[in-house]
Protein backbone atom coordinates (compact mmCIF):
# COMPACT_ATOMS: atom_id res chain seq x y z
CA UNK A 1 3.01 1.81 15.91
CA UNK A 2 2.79 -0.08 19.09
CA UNK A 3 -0.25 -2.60 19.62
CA UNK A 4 -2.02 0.46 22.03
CA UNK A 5 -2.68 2.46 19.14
CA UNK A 6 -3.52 -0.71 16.69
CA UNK A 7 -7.18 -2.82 16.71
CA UNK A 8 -9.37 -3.04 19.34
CA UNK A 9 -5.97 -1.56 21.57
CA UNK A 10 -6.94 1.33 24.35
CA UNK A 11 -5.87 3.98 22.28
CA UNK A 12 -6.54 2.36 18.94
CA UNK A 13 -9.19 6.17 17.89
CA UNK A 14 -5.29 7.90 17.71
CA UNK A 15 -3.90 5.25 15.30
CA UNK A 16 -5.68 2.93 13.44
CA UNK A 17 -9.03 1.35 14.86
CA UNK A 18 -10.38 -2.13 13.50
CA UNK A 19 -14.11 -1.70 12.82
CA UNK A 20 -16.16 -5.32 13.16
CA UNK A 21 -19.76 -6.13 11.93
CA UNK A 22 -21.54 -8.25 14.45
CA UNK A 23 -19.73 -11.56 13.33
CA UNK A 24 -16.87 -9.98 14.05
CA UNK A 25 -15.42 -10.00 10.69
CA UNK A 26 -13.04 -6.93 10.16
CA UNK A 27 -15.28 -4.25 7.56
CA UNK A 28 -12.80 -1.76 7.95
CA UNK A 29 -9.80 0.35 9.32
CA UNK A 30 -10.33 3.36 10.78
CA UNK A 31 -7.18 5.58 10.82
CA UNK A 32 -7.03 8.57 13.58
CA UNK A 33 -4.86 11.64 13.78
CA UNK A 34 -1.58 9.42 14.68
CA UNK A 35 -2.36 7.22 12.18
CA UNK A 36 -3.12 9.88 9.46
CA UNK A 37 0.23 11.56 10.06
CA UNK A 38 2.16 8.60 9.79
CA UNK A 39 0.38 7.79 6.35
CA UNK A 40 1.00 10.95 5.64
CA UNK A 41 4.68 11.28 6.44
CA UNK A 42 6.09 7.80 4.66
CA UNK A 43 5.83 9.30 0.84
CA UNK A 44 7.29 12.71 2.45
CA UNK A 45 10.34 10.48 4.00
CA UNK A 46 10.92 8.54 0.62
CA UNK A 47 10.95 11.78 -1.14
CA UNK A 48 13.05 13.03 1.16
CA UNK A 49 15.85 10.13 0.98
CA UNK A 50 15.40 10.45 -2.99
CA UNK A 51 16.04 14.08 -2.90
CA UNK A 52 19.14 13.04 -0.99
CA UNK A 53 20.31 11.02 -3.57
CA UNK A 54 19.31 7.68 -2.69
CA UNK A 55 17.48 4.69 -4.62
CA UNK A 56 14.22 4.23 -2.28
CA UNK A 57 11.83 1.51 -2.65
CA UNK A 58 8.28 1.81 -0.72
CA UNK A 59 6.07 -1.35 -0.18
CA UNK A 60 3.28 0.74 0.90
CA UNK A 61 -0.65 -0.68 0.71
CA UNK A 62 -2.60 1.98 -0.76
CA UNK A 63 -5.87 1.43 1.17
CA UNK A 64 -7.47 4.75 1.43
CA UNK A 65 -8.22 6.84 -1.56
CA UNK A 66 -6.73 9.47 -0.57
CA UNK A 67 -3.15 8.22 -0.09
CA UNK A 68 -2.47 7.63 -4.03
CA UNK A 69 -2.53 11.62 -4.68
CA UNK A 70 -1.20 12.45 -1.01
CA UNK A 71 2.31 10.29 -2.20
CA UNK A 72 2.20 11.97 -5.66
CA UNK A 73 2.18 15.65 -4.51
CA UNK A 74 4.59 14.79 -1.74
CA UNK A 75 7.04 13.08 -4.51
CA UNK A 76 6.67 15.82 -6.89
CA UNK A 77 10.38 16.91 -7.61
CA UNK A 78 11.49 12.99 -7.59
CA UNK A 79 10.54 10.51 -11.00
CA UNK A 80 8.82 8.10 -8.55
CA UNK A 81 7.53 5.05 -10.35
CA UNK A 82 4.00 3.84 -9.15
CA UNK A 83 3.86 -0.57 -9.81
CA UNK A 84 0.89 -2.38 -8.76
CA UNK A 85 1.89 -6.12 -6.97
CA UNK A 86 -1.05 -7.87 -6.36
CA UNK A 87 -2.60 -11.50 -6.50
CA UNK A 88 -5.97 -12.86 -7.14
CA UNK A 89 -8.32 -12.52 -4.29
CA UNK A 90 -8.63 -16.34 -3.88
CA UNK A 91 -4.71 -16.75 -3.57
CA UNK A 92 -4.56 -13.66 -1.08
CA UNK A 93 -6.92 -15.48 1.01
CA UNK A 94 -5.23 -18.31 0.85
CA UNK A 95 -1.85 -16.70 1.68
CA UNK A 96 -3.53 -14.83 4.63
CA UNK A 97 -4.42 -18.20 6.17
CA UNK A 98 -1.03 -19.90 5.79
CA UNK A 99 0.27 -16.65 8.14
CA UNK A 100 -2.36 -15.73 10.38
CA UNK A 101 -6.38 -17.58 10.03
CA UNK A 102 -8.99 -15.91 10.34
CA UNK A 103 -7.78 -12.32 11.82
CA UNK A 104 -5.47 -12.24 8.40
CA UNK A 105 -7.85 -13.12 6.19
CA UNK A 106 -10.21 -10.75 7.74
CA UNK A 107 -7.84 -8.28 6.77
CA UNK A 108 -7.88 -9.36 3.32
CA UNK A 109 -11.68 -9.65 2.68
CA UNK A 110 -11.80 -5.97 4.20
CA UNK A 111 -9.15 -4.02 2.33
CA UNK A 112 -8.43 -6.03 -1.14
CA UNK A 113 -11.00 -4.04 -3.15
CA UNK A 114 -9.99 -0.62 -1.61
CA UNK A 115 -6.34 -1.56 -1.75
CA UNK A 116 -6.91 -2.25 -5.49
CA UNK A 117 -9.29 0.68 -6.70
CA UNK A 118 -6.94 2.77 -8.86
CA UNK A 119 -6.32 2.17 -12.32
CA UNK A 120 -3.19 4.29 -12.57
CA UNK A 121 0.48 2.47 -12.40
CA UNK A 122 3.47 2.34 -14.95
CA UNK A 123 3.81 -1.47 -14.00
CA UNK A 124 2.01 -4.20 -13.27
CA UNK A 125 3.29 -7.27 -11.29
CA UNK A 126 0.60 -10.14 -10.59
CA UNK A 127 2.43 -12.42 -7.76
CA UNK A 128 -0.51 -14.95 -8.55
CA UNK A 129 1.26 -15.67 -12.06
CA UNK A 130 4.23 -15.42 -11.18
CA UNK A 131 7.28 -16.69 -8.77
CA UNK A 132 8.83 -14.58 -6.88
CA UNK A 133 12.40 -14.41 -8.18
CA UNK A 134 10.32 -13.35 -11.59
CA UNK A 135 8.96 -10.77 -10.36
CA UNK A 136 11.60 -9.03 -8.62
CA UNK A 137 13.44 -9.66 -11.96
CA UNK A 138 10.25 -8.07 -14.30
CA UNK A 139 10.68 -4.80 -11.63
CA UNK A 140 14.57 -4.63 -12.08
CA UNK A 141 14.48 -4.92 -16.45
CA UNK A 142 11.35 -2.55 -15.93
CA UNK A 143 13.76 0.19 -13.88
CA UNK A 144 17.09 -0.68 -16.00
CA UNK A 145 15.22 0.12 -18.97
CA UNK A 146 15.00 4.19 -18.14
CA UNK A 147 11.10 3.90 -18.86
CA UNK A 148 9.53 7.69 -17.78
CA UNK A 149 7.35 7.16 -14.85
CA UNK A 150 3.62 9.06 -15.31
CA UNK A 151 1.28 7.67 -12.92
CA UNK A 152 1.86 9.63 -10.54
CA UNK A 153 2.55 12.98 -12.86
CA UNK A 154 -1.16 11.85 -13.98
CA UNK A 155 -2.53 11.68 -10.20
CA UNK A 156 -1.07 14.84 -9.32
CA UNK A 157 -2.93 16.68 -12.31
CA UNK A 158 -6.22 15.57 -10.80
């Protein structure tokens, strides 16, 4: 979405609008309607390229509550597998610095406990514990080993 639509940007009530407190620390993101559709429309596309026939992988943060059972009706039809990566908050923070200071790390402090709210996934992959070639090898034995995916089959029954 181009940097208009994004932030503090002159258009940013159609997309996604950073709300401040008075320090100026990010509290939230506020998506509007251009911003809803495109949340809405990335589980609908991966769907739609599974339904094609193709191996899709979605790094997607989950960050409003509403998203998690949006994705799993729109992937009904497809055996989509739902795996939480996350960190500690500390290292997050500290990973958000390294890129970006204080805007990042806003970000962080803002979404973490949102992003992080559901208790739902058929795997879990803590980046804090683990390197990264360790990881994407714990994903791959987890998807080699034909495991039936049912957190989203759970979300979608309410």
């Amino acid at each position: 979405m181009p940097d208009r639509f994004l932030g503090s940007g002159p258009e940013a009530d159609l997309g996604a609008r950073w709300v401040t407190g008075p320090d100026g620390r990010l509290l939230r993101v506020d998506p509007g309607p251009h911003g809803v559709r495109l949340l809405q429309g990335l589980p609908r596309l991966a769907a739609a390229l599974a339904r094609a026939g193709n191996d899709v992988i979605v790094d997607n943060v989950l960050l409003y509550p509403w998203r998690t059972r949006d994705g799993a009706i729109a992937l009904d039809g497809v055996p989509p597998h739902l795996v939480e990566v996350r960190c500690p908050l500390e290292i997050a923070q500290a990973r958000a610095r390294a890129r970006d200071g204080a805007a990042e790390i806003g970000m962080v402090d803002a979404t973490y406990a949102t992003t992080y709210a559901g208790d739902r996934y058929d795997l879990r992959i803590d980046t804090g514990t683990m390197e990264p070639e360790a990881c994407v090898a714990r994903l791959a034995a987890y998807l080699r080993s034909g495991e039936t995916p049912t957190a989203f089959a759970a979300l979608r029954a309410g």
